[in-house]
N, C-alpha and C. Protein backbone atom coordinates (compact mmCIF):
# COMPACT_ATOMS: atom_id res chain seq x y z
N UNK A 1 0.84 -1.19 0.00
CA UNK A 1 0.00 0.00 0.00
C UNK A 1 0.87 1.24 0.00
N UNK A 2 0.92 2.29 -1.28
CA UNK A 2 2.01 3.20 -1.09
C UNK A 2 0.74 4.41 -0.65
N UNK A 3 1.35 5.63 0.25
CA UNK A 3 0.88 6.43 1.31
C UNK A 3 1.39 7.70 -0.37
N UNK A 4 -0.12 8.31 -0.04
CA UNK A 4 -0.37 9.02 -1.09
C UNK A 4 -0.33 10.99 0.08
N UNK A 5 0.59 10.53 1.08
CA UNK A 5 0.15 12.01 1.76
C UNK A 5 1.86 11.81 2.52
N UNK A 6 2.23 13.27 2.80
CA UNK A 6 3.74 13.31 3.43
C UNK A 6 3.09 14.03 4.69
N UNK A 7 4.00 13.70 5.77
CA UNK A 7 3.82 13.79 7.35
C UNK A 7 2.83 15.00 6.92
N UNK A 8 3.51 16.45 6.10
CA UNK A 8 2.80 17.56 7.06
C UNK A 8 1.51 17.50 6.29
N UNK A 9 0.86 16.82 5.40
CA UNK A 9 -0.44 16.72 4.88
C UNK A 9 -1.60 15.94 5.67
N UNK A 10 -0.84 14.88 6.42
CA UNK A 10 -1.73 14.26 6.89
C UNK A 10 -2.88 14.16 7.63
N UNK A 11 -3.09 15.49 8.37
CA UNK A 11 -4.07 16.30 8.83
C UNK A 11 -5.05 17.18 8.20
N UNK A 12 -4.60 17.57 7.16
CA UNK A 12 -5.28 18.70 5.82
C UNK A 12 -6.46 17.75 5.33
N UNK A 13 -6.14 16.57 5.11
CA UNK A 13 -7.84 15.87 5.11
C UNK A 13 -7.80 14.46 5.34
N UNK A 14 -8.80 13.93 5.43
CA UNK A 14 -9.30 12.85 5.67
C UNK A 14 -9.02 10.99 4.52
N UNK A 15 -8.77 11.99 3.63
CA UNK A 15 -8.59 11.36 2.63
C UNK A 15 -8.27 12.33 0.97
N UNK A 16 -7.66 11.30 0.44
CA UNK A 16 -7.18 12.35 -0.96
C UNK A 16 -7.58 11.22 -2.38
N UNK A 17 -8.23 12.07 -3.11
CA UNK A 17 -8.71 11.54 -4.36
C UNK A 17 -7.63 11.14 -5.15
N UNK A 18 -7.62 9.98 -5.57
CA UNK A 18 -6.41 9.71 -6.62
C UNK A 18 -6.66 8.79 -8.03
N UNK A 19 -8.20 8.89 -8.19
CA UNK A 19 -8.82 8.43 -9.21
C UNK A 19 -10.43 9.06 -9.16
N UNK A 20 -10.28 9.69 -10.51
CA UNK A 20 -12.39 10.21 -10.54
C UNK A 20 -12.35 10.60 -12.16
N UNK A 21 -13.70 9.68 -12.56
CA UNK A 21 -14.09 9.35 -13.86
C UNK A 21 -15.48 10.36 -13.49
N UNK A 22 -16.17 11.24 -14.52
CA UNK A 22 -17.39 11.29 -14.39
C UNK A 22 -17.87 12.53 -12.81
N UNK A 23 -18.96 12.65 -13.23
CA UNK A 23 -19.36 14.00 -12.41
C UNK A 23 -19.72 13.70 -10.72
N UNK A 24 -17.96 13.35 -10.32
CA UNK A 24 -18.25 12.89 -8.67
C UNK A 24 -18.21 14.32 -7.98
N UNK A 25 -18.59 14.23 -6.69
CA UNK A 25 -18.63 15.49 -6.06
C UNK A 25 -18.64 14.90 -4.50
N UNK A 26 -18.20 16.44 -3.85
CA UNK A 26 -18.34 15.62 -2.61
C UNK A 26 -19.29 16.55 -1.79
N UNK A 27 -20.23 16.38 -0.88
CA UNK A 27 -21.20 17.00 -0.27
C UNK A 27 -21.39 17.27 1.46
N UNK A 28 -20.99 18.51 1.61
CA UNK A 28 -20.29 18.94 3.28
C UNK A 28 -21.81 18.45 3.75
N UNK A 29 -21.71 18.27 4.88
CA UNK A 29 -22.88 18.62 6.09
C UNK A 29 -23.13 19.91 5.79
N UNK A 30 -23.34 20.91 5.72
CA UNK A 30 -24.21 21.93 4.87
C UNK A 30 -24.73 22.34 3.75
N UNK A 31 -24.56 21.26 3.33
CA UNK A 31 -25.31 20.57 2.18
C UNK A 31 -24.48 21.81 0.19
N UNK A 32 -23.27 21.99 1.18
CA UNK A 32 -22.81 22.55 -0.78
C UNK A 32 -22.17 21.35 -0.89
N UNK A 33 -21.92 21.29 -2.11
CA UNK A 33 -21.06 20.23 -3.34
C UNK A 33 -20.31 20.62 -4.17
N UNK A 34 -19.05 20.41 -4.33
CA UNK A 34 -17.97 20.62 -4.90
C UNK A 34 -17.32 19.23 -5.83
N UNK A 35 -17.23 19.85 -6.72
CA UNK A 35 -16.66 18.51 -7.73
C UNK A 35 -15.31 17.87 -6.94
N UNK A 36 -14.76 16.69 -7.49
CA UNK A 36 -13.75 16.39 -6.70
C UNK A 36 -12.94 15.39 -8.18
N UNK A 37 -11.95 15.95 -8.42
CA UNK A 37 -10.59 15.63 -9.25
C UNK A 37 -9.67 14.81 -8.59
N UNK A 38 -8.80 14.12 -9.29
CA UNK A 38 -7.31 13.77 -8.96
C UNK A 38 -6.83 14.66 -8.14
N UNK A 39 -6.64 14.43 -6.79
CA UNK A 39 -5.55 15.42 -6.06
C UNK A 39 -6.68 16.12 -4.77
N UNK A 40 -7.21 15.54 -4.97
CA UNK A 40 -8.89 16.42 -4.36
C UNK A 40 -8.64 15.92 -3.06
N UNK A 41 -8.91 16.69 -1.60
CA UNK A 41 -8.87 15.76 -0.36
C UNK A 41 -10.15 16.15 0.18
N UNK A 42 -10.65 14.72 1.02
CA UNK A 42 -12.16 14.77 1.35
C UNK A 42 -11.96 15.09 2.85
N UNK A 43 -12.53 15.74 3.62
CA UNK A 43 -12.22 15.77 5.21
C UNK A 43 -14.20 14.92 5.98
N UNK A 44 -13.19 14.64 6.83
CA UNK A 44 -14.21 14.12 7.66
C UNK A 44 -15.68 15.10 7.66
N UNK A 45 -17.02 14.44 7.44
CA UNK A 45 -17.88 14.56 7.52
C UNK A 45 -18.93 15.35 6.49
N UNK A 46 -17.78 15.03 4.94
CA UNK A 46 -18.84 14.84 3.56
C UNK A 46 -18.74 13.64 3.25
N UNK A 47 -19.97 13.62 2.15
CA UNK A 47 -19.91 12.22 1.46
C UNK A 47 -19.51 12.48 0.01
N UNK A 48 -18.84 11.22 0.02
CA UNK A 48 -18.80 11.37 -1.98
C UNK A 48 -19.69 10.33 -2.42
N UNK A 49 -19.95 11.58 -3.62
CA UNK A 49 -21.67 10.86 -4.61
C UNK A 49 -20.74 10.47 -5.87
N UNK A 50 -20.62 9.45 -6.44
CA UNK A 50 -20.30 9.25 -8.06
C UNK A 50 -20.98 9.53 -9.09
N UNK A 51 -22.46 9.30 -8.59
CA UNK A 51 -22.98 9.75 -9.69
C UNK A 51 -23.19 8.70 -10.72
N UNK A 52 -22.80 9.29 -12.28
CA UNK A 52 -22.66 8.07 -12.54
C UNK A 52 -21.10 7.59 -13.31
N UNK A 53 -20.50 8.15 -12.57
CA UNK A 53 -19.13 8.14 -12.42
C UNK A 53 -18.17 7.28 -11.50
N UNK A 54 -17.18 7.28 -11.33
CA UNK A 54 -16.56 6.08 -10.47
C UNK A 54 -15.04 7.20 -9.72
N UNK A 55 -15.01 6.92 -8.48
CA UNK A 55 -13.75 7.24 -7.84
C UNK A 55 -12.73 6.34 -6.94
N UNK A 56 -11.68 6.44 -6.95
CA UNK A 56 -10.91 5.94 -5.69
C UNK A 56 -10.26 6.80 -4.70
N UNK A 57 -10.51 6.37 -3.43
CA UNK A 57 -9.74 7.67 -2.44
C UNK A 57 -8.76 6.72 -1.21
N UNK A 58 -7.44 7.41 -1.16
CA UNK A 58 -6.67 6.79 -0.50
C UNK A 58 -6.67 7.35 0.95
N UNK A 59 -6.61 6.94 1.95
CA UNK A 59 -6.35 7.39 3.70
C UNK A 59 -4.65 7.86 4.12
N UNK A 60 -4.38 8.50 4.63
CA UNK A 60 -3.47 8.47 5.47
C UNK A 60 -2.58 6.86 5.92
N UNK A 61 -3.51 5.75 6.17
CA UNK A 61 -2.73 5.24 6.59
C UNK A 61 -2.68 4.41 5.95
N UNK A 62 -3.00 4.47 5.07
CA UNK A 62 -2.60 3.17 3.14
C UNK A 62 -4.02 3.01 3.37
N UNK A 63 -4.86 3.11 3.84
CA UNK A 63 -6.12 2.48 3.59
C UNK A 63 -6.84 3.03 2.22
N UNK A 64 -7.53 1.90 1.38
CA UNK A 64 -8.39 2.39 0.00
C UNK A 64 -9.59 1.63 -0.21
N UNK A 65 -10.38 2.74 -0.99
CA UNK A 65 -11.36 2.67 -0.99
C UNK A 65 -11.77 3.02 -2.68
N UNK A 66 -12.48 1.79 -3.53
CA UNK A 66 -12.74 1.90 -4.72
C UNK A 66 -14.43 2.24 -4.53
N UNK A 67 -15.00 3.26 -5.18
CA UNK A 67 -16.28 3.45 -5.14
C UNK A 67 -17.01 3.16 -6.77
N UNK A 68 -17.79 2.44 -6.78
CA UNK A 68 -18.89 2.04 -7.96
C UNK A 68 -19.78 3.66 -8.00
N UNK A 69 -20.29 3.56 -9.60
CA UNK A 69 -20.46 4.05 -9.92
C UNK A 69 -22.75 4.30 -8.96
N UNK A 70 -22.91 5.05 -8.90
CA UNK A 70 -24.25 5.32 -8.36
C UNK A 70 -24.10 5.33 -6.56
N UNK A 71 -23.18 5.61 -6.38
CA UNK A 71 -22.74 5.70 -4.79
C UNK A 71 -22.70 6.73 -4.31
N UNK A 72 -22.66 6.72 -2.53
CA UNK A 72 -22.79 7.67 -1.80
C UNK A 72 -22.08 7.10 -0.44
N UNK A 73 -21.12 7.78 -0.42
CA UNK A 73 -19.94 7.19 0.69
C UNK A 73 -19.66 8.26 1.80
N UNK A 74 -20.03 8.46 3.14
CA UNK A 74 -19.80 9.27 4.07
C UNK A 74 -18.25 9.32 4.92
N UNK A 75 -17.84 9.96 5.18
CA UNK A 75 -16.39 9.92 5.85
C UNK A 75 -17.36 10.21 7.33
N UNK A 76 -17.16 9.54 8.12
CA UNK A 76 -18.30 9.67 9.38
C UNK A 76 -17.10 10.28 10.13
N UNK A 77 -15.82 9.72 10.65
CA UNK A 77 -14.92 9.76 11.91
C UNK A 77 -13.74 9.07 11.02
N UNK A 78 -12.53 9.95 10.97
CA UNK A 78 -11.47 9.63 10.61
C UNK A 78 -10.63 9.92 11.47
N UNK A 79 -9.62 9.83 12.03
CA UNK A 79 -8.80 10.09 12.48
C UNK A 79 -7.49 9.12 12.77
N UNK A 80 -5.81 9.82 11.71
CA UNK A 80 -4.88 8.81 12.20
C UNK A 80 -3.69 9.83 12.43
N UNK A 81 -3.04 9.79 13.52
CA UNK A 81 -1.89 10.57 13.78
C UNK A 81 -0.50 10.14 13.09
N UNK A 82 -0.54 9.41 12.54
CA UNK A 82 0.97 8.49 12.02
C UNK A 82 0.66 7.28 12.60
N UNK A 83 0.62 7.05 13.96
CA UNK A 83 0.78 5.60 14.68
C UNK A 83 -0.32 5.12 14.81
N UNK A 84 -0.44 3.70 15.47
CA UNK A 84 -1.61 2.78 15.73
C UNK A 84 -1.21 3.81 17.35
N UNK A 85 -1.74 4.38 18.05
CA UNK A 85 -1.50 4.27 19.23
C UNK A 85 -3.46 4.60 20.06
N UNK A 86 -4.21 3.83 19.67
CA UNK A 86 -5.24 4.01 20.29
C UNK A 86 -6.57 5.08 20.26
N UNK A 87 -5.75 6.46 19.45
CA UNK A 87 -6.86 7.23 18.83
C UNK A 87 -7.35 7.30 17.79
N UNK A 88 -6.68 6.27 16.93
CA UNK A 88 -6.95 6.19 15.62
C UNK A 88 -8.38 5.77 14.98
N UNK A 89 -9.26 6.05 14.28
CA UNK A 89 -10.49 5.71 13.81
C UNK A 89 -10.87 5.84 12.60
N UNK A 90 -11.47 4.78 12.09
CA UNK A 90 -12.09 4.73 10.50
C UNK A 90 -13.38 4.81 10.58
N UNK A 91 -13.98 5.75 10.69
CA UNK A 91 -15.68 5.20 10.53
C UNK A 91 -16.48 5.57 9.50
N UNK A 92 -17.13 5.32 8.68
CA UNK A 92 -17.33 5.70 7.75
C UNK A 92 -18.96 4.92 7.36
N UNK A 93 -19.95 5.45 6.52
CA UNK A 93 -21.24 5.02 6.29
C UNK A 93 -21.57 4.85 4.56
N UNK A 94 -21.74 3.64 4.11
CA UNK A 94 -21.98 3.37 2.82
C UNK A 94 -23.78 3.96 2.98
N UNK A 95 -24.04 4.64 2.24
CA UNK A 95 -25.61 5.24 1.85
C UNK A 95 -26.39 4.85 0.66
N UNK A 96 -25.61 4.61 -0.02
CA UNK A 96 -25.77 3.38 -1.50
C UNK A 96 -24.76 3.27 -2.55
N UNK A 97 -25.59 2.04 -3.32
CA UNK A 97 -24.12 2.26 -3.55
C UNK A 97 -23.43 0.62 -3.75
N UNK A 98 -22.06 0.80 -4.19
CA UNK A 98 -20.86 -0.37 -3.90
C UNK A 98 -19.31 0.00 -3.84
N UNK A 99 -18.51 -0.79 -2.84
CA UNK A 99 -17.33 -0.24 -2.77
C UNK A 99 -16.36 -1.09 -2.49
N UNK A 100 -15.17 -1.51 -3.09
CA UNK A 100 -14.11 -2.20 -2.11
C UNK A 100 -12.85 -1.73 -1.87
N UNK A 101 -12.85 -1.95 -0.76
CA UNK A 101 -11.88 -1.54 0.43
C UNK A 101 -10.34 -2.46 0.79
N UNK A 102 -9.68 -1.83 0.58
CA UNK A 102 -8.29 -2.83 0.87
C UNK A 102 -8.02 -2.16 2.78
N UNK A 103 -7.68 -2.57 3.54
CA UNK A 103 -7.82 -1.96 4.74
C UNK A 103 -6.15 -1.48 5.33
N UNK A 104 -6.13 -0.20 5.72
CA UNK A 104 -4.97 0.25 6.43
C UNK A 104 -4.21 -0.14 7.85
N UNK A 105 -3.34 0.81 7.91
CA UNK A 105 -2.89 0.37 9.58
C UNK A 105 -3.77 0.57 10.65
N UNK A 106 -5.17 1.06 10.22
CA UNK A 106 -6.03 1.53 11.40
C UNK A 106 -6.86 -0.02 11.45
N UNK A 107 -6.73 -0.30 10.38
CA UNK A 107 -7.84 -2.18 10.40
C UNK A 107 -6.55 -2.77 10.69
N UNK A 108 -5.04 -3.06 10.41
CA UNK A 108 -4.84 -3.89 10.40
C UNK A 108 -3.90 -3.84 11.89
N UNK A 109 -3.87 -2.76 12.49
CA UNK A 109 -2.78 -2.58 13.96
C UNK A 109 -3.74 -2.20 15.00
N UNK A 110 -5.05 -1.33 15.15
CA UNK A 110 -5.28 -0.83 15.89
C UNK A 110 -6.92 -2.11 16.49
N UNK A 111 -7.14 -1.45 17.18
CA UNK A 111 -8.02 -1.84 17.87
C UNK A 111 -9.58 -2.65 17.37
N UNK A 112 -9.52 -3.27 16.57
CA UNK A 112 -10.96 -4.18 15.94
C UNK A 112 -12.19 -3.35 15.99
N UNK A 113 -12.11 -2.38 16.97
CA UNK A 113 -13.66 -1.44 16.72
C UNK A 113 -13.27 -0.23 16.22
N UNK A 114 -11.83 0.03 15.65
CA UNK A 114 -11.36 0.99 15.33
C UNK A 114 -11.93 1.54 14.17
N UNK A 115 -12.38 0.62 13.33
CA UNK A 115 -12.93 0.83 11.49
C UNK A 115 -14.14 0.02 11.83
N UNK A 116 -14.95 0.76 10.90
CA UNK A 116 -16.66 0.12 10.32
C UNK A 116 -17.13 1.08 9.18
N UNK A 117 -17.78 0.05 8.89
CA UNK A 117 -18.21 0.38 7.60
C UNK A 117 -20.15 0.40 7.86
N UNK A 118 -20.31 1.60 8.10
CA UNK A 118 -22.20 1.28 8.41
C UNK A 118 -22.74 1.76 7.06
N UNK A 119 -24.22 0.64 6.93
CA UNK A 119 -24.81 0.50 5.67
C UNK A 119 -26.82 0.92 6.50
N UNK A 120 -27.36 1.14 5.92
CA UNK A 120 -28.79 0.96 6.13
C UNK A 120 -29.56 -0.16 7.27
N UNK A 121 -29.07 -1.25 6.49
CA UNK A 121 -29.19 -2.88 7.29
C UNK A 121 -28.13 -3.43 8.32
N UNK A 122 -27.08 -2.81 8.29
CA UNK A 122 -26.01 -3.40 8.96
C UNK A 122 -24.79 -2.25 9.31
N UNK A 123 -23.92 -3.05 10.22
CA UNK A 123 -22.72 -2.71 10.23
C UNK A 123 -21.15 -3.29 10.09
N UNK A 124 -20.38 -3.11 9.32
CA UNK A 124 -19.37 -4.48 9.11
C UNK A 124 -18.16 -3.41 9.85
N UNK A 125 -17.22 -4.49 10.53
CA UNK A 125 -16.53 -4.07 11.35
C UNK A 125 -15.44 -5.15 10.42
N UNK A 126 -13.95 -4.53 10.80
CA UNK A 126 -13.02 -5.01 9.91
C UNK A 126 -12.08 -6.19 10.88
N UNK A 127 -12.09 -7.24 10.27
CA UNK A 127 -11.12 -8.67 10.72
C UNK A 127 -10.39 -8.66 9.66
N UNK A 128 -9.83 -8.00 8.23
CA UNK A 128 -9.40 -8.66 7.57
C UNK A 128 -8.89 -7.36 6.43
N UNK A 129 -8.06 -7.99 5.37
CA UNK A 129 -7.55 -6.64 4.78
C UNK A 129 -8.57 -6.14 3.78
N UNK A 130 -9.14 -6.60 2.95
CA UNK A 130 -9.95 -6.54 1.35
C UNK A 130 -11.21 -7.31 1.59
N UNK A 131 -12.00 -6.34 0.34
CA UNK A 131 -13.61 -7.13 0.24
C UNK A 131 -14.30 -6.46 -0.37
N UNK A 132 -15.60 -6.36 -0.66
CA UNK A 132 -16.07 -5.75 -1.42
C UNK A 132 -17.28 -5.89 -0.79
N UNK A 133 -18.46 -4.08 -0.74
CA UNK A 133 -19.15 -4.51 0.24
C UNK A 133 -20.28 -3.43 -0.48
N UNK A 134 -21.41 -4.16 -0.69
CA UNK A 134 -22.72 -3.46 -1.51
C UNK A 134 -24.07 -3.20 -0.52
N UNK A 135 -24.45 -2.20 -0.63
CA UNK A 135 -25.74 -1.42 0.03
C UNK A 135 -26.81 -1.11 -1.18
N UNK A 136 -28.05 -2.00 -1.25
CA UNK A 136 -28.80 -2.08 -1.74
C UNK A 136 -30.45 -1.57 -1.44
N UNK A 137 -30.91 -0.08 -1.60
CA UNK A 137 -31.75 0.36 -0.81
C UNK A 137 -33.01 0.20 -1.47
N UNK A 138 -33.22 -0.01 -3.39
CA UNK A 138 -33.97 -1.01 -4.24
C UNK A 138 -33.32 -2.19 -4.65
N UNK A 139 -34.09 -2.76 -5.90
CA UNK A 139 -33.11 -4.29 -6.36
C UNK A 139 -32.09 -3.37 -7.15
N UNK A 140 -31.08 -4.13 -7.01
CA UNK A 140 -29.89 -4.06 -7.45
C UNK A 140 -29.60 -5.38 -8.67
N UNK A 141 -30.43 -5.44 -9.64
CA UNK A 141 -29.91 -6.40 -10.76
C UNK A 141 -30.33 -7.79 -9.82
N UNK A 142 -29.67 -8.82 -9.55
CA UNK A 142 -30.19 -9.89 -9.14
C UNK A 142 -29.82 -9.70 -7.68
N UNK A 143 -29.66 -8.84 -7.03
CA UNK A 143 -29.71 -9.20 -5.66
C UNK A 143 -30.68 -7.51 -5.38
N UNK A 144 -31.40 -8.37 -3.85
CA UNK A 144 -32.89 -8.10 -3.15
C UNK A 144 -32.09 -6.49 -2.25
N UNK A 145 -32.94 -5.73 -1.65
CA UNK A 145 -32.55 -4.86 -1.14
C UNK A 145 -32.10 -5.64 0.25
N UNK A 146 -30.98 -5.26 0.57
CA UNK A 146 -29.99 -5.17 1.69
C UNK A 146 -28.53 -4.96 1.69
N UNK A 147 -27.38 -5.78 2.43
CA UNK A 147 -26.07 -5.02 2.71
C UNK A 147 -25.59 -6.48 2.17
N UNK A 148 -24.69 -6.80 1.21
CA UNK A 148 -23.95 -7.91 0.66
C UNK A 148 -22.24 -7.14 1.04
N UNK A 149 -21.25 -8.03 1.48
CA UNK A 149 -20.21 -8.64 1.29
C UNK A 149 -19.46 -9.10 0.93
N UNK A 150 -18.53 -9.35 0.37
CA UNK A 150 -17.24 -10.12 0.17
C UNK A 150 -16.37 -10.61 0.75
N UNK A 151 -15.40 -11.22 1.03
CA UNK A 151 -14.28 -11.23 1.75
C UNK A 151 -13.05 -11.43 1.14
N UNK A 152 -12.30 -10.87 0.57
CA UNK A 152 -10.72 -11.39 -0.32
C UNK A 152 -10.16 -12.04 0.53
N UNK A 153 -9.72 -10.95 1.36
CA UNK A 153 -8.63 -12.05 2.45
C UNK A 153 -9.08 -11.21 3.72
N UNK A 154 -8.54 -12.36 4.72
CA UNK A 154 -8.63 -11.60 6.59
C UNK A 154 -10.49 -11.92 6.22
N UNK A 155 -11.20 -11.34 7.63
CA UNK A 155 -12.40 -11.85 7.77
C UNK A 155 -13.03 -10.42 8.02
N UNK A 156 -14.28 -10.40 7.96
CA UNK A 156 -14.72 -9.36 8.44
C UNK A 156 -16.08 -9.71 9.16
N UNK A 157 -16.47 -8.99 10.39
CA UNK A 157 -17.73 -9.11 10.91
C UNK A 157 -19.07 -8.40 10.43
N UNK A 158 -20.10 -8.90 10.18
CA UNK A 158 -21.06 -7.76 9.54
C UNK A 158 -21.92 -8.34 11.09
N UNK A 159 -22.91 -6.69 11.34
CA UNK A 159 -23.78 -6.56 12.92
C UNK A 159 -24.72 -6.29 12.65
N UNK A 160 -26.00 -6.75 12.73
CA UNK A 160 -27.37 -5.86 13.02
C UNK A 160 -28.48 -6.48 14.10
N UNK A 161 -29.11 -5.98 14.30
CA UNK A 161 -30.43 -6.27 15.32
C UNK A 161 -30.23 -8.01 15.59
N UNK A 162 -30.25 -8.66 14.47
CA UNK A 162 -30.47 -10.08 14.76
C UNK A 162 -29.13 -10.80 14.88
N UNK A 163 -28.37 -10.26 14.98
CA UNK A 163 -26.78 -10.94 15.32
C UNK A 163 -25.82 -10.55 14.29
N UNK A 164 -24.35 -11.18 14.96
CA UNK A 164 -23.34 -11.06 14.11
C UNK A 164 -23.16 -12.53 13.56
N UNK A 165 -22.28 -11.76 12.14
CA UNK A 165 -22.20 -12.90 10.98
C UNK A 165 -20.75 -12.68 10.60
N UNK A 166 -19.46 -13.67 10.96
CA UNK A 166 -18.18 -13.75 10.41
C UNK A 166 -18.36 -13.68 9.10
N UNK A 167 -17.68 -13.35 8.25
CA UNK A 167 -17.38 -13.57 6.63
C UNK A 167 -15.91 -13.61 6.38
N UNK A 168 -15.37 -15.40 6.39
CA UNK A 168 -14.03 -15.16 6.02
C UNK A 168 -13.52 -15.06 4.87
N UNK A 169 -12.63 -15.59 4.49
CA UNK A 169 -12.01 -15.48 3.06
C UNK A 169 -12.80 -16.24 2.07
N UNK A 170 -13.31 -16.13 0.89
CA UNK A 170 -13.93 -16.33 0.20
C UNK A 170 -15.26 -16.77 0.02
N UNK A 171 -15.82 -16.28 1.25
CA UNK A 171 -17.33 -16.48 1.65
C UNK A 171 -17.88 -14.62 1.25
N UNK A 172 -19.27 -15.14 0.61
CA UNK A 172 -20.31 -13.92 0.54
C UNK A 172 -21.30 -14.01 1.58
């Protein structure tokens, strides 16, 4: 995973665009929207819409995130100082949409409740590095409205009302 930000950037945002096809934008909690290019950094607490366009955005701490095209991806709680040392946090809310995620030093050093990924139906919490993880709020082509999964490698937990569900490596 090569780190797309040098020490003194790493605070300036949340994340930095390093792939966008098509009319993505990203949308503050006060609801303006600003297009978002190659080089673009997202800070905690907009979402990026694709549209019908496609982006990728890299983290601070190698963590990435490929977004499908008709998505809506929230940066909920980011925060990484350089180190795993306990304040670190990924939180983030899929709104629709599809996305896969290769996971950073915050999934792969810090604390197991450190990163999640919340969807409509669920919440997936990270065991594992990669996966691919879809939020379905109508039908989506052959699959029914809800939160689908992947797992490449490492495992991940998905949570809701009626229990938790492991998903290891090559289980949907």
């Amino acid at each position: 995973l090569g780190r797309d930000f040098t020490a003194a950037e790493d605070h300036a945002g949340a994340a930095r665009v390093v792939f966008a096809a098509g009319d993505v934008k990203a949308l503050g909690a006060d609801g303006q929207s600003r297009p978002l290019a190659k080089g673009a950094e997202v800070a905690s607490g907009e979402t990026i819409d694709t549209g019908n366009g496609r982006a990728q955005v890299h983290f601070p701490d190698g963590a990435q995130v490929s977004l499908q095209p008709q998505t809506q991806f929230r940066i909920d709680d980011y925060r990484f100082s350089g180190n795993a040392d306990g304040s670190e946090k990924g939180f983030f809310s899929l709104l629709k949409g599809g996305l896969r995620t290769v996971t950073g030093l915050i999934g792969k050093r810090g604390d197991q409740d450190s990163y999640k990924i919340g969807t409509s139906t669920a919440t997936i919490g990270i065991r594992g590095s990669s996966g691919d993880t879809v939020a379905c709020a109508t039908d989506c082509g052959s699959l029914k409205p809800g939160t689908y999964h992947t797992t490449y490698t490492g495992s991940y937990i998905m949570q809701n009302q009626g229990g938790n569900q492991l998903i290891g490596e090559g289980q949907f």
